[in-house]
C-alpha atoms as a PDB file:
ATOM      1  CA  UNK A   1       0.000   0.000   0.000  1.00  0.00           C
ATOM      2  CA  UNK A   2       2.947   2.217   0.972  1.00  0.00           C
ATOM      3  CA  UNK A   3       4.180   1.904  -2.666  1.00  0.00           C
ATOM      4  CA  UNK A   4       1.423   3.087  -4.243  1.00  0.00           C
ATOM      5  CA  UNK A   5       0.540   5.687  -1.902  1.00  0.00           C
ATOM      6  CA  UNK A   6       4.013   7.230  -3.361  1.00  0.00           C
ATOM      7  CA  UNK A   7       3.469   6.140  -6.952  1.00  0.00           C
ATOM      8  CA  UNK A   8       0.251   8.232  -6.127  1.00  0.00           C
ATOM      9  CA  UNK A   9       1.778  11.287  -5.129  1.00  0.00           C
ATOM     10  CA  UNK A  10       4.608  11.215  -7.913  1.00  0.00           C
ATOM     11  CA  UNK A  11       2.375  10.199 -10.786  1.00  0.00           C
ATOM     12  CA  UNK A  12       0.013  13.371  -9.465  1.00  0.00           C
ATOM     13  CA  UNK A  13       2.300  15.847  -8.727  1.00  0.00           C
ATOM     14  CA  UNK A  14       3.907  15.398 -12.551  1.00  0.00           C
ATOM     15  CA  UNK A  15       0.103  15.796 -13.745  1.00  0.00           C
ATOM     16  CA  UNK A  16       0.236  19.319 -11.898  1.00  0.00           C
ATOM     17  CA  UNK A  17       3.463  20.371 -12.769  1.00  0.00           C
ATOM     18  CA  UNK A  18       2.592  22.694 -15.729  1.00  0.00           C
ATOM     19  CA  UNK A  19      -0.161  24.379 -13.923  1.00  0.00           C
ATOM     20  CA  UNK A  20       0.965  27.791 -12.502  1.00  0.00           C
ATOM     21  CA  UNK A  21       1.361  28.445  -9.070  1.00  0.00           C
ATOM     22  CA  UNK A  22      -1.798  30.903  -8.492  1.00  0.00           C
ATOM     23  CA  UNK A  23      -4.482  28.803 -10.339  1.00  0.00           C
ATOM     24  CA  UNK A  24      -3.148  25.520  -8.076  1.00  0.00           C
ATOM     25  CA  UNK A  25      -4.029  27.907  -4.777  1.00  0.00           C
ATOM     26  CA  UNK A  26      -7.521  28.394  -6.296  1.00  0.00           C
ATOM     27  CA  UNK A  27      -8.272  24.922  -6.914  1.00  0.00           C
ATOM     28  CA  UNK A  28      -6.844  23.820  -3.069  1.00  0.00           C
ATOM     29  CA  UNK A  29      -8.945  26.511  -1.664  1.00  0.00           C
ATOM     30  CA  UNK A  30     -12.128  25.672  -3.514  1.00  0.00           C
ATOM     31  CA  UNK A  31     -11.028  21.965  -2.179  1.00  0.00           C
ATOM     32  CA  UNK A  32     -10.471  23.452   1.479  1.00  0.00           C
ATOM     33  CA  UNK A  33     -13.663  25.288   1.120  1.00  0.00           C
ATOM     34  CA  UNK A  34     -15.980  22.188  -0.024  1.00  0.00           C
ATOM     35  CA  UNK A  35     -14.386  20.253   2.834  1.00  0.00           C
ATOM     36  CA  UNK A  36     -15.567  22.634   5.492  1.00  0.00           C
ATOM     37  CA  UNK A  37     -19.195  22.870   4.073  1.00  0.00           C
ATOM     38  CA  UNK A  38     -19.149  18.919   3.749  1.00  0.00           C
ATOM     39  CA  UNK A  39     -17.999  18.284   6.872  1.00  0.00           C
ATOM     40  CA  UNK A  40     -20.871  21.066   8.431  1.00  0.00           C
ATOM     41  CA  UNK A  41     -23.903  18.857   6.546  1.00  0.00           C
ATOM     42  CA  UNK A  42     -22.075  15.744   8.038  1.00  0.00           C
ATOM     43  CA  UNK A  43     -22.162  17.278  11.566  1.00  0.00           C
ATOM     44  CA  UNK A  44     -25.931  18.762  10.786  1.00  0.00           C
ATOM     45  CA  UNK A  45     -27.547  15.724   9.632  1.00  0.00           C
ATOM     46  CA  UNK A  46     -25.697  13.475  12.287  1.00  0.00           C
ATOM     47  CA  UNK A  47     -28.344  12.010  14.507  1.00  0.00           C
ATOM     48  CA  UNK A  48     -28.893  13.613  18.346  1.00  0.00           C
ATOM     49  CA  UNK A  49     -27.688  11.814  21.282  1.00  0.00           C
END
C-alpha cells in the first residue's frame, strides 16, 4: 500500500506540474472550502444523542 501511496503522489504531482502556481491555490482553496461545508452537513444531519 505504501508503494502506491508514493506512486500516487509522484504520478500526481507530474500531472500538476505545468499548472501555474496561483491557479493551483484556487483549486486547493475551492477543495479546502468544499471540505468545510461537507464536513458542516455531516455534523448537521448526524443524529442527536
Amino acid at each position: 500500500m505504501a508503494a502506491y501511496k508514493i506512486f500516487f503522489k509522484r504520478s500526481v504531482i507530474k500531472d500538476l506540474d505545468p499548472i501555474s502556481k496561483k491557479d493551483l491555490q484556487r483549486i486547493i482553496g475551492r477543495i479546502q472550502l468544499l471540505k468545510k461545508i461537507i464536513g458542516r452537513r455531516v455534523v448537521k444531519n448526524s443524529p442527536a444523542k
